[in-house]
PDB file of N, CA and C in Angstrom:
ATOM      1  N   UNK A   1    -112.044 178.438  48.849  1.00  0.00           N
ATOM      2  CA  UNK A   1    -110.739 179.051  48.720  1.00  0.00           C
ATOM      3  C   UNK A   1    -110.750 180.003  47.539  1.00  0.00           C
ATOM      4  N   UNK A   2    -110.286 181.271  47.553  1.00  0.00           N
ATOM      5  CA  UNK A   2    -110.208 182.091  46.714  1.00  0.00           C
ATOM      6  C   UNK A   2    -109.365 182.058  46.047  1.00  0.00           C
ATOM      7  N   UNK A   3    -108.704 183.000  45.157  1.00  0.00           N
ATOM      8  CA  UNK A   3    -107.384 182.775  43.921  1.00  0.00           C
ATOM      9  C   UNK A   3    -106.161 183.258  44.884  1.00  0.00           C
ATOM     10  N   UNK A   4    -106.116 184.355  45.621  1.00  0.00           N
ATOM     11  CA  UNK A   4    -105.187 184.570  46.504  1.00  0.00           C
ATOM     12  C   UNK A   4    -104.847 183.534  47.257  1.00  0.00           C
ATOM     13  N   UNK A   5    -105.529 182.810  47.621  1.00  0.00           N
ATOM     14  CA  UNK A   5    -105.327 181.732  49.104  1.00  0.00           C
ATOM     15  C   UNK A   5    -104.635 180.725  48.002  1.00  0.00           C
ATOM     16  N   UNK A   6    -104.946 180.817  46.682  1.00  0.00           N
ATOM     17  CA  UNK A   6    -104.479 179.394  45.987  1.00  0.00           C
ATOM     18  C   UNK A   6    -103.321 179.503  45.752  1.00  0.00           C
ATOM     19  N   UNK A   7    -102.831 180.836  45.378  1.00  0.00           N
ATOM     20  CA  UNK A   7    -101.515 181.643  44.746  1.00  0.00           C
ATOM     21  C   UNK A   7    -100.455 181.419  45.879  1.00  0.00           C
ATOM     22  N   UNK A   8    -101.410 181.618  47.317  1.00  0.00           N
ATOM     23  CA  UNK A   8    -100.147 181.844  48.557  1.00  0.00           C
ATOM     24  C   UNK A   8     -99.854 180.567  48.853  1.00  0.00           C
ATOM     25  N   UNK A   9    -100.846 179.567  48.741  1.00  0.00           N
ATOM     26  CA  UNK A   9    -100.273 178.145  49.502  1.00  0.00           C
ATOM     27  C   UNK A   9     -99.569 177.868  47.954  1.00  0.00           C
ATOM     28  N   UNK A  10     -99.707 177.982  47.156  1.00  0.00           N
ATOM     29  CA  UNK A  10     -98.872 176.947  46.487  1.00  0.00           C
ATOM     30  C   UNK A  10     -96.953 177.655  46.302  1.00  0.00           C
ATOM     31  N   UNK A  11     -97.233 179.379  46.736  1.00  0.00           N
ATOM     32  CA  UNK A  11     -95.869 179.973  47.132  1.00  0.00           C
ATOM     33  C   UNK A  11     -95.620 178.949  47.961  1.00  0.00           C
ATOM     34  N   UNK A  12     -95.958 178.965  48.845  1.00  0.00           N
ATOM     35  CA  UNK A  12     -95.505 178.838  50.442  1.00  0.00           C
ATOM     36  C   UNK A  12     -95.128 176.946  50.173  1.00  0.00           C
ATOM     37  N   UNK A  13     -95.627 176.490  49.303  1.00  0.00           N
ATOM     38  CA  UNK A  13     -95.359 174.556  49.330  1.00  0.00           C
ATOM     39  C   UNK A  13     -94.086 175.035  48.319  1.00  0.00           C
ATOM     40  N   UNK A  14     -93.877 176.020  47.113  1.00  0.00           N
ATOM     41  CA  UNK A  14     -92.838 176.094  46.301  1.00  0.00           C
ATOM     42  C   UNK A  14     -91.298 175.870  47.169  1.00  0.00           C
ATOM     43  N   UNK A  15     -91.864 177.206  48.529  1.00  0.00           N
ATOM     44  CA  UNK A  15     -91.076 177.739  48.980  1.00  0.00           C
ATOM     45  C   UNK A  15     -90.327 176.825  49.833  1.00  0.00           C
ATOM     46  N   UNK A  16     -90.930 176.018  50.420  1.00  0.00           N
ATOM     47  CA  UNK A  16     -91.120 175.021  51.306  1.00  0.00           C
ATOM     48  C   UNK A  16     -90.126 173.913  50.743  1.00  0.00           C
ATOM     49  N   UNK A  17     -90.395 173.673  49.057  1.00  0.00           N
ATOM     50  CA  UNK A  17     -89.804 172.249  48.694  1.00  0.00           C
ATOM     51  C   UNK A  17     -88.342 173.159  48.498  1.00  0.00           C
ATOM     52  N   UNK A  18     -88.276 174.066  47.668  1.00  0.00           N
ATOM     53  CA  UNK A  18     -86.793 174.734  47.513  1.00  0.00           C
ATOM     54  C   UNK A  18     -85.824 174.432  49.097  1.00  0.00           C
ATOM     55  N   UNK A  19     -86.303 174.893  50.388  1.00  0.00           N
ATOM     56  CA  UNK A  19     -85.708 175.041  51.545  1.00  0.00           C
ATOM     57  C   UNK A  19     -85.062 173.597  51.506  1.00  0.00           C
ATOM     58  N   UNK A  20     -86.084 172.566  51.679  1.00  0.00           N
ATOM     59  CA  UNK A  20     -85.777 171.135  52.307  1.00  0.00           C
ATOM     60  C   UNK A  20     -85.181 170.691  50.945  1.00  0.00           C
ATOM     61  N   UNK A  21     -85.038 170.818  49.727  1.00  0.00           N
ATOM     62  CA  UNK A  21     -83.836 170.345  48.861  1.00  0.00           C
ATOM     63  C   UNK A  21     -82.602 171.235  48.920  1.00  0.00           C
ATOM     64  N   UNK A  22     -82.765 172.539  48.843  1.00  0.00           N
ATOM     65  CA  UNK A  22     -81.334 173.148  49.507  1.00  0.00           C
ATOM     66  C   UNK A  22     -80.472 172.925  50.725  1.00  0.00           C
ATOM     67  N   UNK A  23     -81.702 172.239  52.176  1.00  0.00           N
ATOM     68  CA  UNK A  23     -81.008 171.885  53.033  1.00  0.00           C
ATOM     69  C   UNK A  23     -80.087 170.393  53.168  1.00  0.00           C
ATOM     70  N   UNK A  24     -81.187 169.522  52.264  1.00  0.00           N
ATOM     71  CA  UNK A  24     -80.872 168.287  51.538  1.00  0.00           C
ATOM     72  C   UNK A  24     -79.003 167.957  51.469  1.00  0.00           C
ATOM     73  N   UNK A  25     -79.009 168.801  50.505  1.00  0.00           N
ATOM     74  CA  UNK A  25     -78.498 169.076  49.125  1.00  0.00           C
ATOM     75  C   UNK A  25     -76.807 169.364  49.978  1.00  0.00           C
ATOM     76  N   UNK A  26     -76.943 170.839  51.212  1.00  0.00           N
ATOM     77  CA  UNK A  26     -75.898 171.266  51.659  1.00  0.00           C
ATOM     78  C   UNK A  26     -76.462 171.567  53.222  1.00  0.00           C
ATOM     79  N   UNK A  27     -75.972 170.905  53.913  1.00  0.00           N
ATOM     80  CA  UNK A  27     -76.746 170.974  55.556  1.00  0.00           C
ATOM     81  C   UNK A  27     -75.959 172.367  56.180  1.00  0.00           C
ATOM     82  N   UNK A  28     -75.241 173.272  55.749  1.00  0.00           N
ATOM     83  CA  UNK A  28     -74.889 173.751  56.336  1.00  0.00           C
ATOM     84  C   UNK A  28     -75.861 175.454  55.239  1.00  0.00           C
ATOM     85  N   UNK A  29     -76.177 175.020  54.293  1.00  0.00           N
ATOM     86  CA  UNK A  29     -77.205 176.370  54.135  1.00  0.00           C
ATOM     87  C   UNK A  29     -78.524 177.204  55.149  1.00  0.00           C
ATOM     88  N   UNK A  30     -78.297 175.729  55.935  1.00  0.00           N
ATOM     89  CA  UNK A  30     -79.129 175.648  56.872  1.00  0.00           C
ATOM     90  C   UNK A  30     -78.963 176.910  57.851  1.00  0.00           C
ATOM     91  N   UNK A  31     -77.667 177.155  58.176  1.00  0.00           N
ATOM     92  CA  UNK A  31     -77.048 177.598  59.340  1.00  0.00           C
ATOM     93  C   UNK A  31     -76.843 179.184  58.602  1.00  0.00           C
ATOM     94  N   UNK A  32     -76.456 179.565  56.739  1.00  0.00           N
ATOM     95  CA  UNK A  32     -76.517 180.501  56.248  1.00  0.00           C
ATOM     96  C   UNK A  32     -77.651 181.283  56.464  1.00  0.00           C
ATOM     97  N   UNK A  33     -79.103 180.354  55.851  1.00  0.00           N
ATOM     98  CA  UNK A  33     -80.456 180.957  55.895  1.00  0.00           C
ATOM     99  C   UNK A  33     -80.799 181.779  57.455  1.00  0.00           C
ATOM    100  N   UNK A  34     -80.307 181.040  58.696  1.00  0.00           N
ATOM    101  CA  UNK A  34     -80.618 181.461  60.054  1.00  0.00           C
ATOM    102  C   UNK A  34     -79.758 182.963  60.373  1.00  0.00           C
ATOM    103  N   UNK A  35     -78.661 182.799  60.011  1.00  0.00           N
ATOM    104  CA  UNK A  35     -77.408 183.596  60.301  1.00  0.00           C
ATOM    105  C   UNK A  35     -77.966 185.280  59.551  1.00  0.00           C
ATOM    106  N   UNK A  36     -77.939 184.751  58.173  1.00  0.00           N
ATOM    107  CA  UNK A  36     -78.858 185.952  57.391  1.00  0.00           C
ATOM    108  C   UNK A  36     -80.110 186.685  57.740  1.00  0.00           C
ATOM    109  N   UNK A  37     -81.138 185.942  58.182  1.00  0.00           N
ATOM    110  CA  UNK A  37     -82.058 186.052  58.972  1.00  0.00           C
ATOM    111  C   UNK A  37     -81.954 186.814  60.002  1.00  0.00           C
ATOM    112  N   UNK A  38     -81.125 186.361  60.603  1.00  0.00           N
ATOM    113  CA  UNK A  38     -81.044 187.155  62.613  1.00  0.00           C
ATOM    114  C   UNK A  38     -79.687 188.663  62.174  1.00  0.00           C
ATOM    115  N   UNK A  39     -79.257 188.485  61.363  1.00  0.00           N
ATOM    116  CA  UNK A  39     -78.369 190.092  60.827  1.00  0.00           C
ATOM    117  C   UNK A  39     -79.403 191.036  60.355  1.00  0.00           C
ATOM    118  N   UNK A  40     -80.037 190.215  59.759  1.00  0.00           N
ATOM    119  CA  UNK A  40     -81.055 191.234  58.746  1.00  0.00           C
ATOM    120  C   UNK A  40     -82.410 191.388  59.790  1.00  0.00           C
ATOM    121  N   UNK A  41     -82.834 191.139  60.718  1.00  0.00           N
ATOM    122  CA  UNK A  41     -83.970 191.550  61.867  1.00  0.00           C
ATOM    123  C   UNK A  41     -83.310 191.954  62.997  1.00  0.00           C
ATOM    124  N   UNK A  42     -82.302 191.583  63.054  1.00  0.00           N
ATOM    125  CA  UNK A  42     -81.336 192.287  64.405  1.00  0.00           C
ATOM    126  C   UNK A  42     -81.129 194.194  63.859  1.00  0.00           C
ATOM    127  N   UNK A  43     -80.760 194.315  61.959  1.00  0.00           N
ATOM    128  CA  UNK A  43     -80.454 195.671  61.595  1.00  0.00           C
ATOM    129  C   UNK A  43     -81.814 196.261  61.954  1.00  0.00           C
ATOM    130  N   UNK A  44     -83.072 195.345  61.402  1.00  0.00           N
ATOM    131  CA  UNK A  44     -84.227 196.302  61.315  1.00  0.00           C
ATOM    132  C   UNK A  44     -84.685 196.566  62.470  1.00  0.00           C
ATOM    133  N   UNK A  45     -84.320 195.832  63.456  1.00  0.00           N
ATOM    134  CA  UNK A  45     -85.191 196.198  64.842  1.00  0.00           C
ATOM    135  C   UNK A  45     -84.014 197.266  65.661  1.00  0.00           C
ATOM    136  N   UNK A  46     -82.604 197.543  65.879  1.00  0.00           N
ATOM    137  CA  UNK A  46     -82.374 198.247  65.712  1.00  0.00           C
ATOM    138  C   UNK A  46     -82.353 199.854  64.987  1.00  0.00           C
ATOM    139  N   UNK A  47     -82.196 199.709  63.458  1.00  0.00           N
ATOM    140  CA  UNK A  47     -82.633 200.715  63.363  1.00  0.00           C
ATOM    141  C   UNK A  47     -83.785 201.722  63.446  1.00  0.00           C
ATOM    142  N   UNK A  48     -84.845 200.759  63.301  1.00  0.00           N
ATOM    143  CA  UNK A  48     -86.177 201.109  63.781  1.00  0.00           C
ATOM    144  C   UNK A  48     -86.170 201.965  65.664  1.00  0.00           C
ATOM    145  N   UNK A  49     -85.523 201.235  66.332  1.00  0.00           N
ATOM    146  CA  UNK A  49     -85.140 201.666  67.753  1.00  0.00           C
ATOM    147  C   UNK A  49     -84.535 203.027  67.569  1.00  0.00           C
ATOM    148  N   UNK A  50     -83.777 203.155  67.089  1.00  0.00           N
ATOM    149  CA  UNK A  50     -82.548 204.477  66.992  1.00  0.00           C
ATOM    150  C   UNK A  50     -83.491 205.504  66.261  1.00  0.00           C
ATOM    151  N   UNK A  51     -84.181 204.813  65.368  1.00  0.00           N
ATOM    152  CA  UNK A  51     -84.967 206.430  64.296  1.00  0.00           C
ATOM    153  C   UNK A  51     -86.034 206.335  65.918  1.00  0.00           C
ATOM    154  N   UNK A  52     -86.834 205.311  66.526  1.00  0.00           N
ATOM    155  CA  UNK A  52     -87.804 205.870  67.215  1.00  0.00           C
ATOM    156  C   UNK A  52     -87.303 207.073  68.599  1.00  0.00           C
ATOM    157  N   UNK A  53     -85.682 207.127  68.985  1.00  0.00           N
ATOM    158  CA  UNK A  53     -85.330 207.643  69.996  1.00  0.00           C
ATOM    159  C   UNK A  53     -85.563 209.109  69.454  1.00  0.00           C
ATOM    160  N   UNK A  54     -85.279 209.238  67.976  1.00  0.00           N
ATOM    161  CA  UNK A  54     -85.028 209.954  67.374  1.00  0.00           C
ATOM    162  C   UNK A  54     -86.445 211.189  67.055  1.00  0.00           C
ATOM    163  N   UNK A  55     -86.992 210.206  67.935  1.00  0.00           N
ATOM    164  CA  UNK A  55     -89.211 210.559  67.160  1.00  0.00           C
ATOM    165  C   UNK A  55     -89.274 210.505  65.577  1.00  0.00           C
ATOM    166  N   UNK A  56     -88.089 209.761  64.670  1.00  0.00           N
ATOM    167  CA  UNK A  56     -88.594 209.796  63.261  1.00  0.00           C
ATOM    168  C   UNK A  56     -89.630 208.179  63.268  1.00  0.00           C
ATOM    169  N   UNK A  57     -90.733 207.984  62.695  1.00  0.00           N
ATOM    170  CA  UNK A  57     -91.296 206.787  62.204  1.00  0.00           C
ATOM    171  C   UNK A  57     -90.865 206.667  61.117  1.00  0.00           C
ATOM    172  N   UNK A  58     -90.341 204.899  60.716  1.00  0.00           N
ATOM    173  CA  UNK A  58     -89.894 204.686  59.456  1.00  0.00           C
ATOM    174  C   UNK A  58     -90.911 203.817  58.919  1.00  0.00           C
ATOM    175  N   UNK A  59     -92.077 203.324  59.703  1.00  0.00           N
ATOM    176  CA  UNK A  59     -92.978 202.937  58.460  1.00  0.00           C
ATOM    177  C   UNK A  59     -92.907 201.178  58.580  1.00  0.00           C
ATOM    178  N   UNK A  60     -91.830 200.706  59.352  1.00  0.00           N
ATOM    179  CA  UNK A  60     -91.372 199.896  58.301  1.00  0.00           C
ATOM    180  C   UNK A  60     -91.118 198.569  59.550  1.00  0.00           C
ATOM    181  N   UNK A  61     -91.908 197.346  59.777  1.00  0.00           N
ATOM    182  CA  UNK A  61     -91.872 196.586  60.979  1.00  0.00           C
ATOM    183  C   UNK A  61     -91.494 195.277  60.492  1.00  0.00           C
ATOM    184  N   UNK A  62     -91.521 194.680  62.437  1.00  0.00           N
ATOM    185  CA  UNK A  62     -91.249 192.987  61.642  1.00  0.00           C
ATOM    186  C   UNK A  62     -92.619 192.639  61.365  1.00  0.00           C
ATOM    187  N   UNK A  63     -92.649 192.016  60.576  1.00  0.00           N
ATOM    188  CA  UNK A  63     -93.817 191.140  59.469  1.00  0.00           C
ATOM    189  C   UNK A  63     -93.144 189.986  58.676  1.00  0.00           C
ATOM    190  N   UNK A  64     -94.028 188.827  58.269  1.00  0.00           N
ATOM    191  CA  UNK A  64     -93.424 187.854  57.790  1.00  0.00           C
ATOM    192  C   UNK A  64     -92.909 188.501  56.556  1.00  0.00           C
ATOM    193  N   UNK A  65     -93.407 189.167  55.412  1.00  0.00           N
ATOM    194  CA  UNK A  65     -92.668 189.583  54.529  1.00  0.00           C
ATOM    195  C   UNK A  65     -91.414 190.195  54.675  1.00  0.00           C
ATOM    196  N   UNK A  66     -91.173 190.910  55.595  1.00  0.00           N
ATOM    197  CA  UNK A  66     -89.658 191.659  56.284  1.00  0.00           C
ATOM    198  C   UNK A  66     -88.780 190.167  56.513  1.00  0.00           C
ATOM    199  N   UNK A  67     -89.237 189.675  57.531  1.00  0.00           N
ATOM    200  CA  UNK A  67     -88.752 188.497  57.919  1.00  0.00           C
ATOM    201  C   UNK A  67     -88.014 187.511  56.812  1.00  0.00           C
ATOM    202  N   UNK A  68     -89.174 187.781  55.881  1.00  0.00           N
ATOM    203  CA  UNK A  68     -88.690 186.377  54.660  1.00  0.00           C
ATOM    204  C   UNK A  68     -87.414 187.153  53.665  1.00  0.00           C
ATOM    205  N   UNK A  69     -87.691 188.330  53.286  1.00  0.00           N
ATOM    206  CA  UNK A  69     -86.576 189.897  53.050  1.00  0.00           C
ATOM    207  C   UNK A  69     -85.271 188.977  53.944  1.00  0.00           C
ATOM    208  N   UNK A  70     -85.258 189.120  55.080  1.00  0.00           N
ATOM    209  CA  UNK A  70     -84.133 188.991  55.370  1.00  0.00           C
ATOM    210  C   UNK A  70     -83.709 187.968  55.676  1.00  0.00           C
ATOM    211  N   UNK A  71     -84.104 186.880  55.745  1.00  0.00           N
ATOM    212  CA  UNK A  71     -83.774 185.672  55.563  1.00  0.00           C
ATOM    213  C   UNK A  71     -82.926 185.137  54.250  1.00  0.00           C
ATOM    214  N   UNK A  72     -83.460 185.684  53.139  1.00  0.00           N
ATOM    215  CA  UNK A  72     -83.138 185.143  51.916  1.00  0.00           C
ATOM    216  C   UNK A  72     -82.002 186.094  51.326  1.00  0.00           C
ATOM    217  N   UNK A  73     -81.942 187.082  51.945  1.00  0.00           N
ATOM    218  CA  UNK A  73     -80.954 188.552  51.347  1.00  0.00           C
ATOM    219  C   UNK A  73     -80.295 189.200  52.473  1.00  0.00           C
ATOM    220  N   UNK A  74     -80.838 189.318  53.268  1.00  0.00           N
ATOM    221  CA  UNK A  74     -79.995 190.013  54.915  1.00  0.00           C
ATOM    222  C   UNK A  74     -80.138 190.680  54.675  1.00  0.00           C
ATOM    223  N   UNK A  75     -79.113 191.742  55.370  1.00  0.00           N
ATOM    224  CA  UNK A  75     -78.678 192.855  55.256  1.00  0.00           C
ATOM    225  C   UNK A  75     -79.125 193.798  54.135  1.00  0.00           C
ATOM    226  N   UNK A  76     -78.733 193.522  52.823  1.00  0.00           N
ATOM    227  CA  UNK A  76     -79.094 194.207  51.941  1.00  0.00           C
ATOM    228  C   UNK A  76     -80.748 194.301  51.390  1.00  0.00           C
ATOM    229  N   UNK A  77     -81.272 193.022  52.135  1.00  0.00           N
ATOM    230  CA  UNK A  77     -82.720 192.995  51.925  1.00  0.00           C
ATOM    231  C   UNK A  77     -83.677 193.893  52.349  1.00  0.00           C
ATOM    232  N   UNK A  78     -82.936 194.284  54.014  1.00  0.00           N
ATOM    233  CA  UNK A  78     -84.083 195.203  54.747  1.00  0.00           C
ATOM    234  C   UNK A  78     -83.683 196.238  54.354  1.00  0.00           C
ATOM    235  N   UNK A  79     -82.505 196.752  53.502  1.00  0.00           N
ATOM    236  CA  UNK A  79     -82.214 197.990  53.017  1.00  0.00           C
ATOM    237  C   UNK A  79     -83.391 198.607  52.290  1.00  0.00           C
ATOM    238  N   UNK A  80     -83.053 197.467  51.515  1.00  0.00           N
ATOM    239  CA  UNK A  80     -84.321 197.286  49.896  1.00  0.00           C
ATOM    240  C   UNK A  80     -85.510 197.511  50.612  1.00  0.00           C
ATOM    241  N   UNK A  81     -85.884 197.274  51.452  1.00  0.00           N
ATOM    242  CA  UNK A  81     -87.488 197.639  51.962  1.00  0.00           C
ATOM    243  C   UNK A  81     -87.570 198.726  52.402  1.00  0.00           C
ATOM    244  N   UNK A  82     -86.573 198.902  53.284  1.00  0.00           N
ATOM    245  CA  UNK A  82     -86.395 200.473  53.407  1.00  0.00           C
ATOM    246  C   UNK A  82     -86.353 201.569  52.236  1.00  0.00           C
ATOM    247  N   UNK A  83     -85.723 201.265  51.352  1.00  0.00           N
ATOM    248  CA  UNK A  83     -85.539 201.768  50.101  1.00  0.00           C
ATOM    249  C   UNK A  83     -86.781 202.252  49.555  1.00  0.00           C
ATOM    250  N   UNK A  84     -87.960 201.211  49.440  1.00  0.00           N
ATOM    251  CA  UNK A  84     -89.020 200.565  48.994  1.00  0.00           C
ATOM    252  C   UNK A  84     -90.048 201.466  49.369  1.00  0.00           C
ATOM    253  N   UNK A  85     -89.620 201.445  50.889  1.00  0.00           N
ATOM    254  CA  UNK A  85     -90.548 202.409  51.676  1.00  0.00           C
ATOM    255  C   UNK A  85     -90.400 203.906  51.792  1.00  0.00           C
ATOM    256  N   UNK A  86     -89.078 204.394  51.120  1.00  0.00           N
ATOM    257  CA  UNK A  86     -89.127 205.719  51.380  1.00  0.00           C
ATOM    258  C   UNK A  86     -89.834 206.314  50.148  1.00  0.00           C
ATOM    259  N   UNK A  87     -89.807 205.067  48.546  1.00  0.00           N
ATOM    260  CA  UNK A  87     -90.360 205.838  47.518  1.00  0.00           C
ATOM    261  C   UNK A  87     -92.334 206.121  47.333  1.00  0.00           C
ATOM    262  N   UNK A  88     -92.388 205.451  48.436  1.00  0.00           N
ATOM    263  CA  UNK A  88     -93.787 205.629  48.798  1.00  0.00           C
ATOM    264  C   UNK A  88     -94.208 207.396  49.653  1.00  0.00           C
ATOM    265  N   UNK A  89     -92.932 207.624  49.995  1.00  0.00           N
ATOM    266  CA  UNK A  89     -93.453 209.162  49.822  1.00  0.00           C
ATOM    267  C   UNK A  89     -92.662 210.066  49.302  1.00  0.00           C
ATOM    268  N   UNK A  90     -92.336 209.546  48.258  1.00  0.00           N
ATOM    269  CA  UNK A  90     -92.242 210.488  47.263  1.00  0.00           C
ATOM    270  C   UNK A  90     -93.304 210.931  46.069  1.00  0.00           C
TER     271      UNK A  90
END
């Protein structure tokens, strides 16, 4: 195992214990985290659709990092990537 692989699993167990004590904790964050999630991949796969009718490419797909973006932030998350992604060509 390399230093990356060590860095990501022990994210991913961090990430993991935070979820199941937040869900613990309030069973209905449960239903926030999903709700946020499906607004924030419902905007990006839409807008992604509308720029492609458009022939613009935005660069910018579902991937677990997008995914986890909008899960935890929604809406304003996939902005931020978008955001993220336009200063890459500048």
């Amino acid at each position: 195992m390399n230093q990356n692989q060590i860095i990501l699993l022990l994210s991913a167990a961090a990430l993991l214990l935070y979820l199941f004590y937040t869900i613990k904790k309030r069973p209905a964050a449960l239903l926030a985290f999903v709700g946020r999630g499906a607004a924030g991949l419902s905007y990006l796969y839409l807008f992604n659709y509308f720029c492609a009718v458009r022939g613009v490419s935005t660069g910018l797909g579902m991937n677990l990092i997008t995914a986890g973006l909008a899960v935890f932030l929604g809406i304003p998350g996939v902005l931020l990537a978008f955001g993220v992604n336009l200063l890459r060509f500048l």
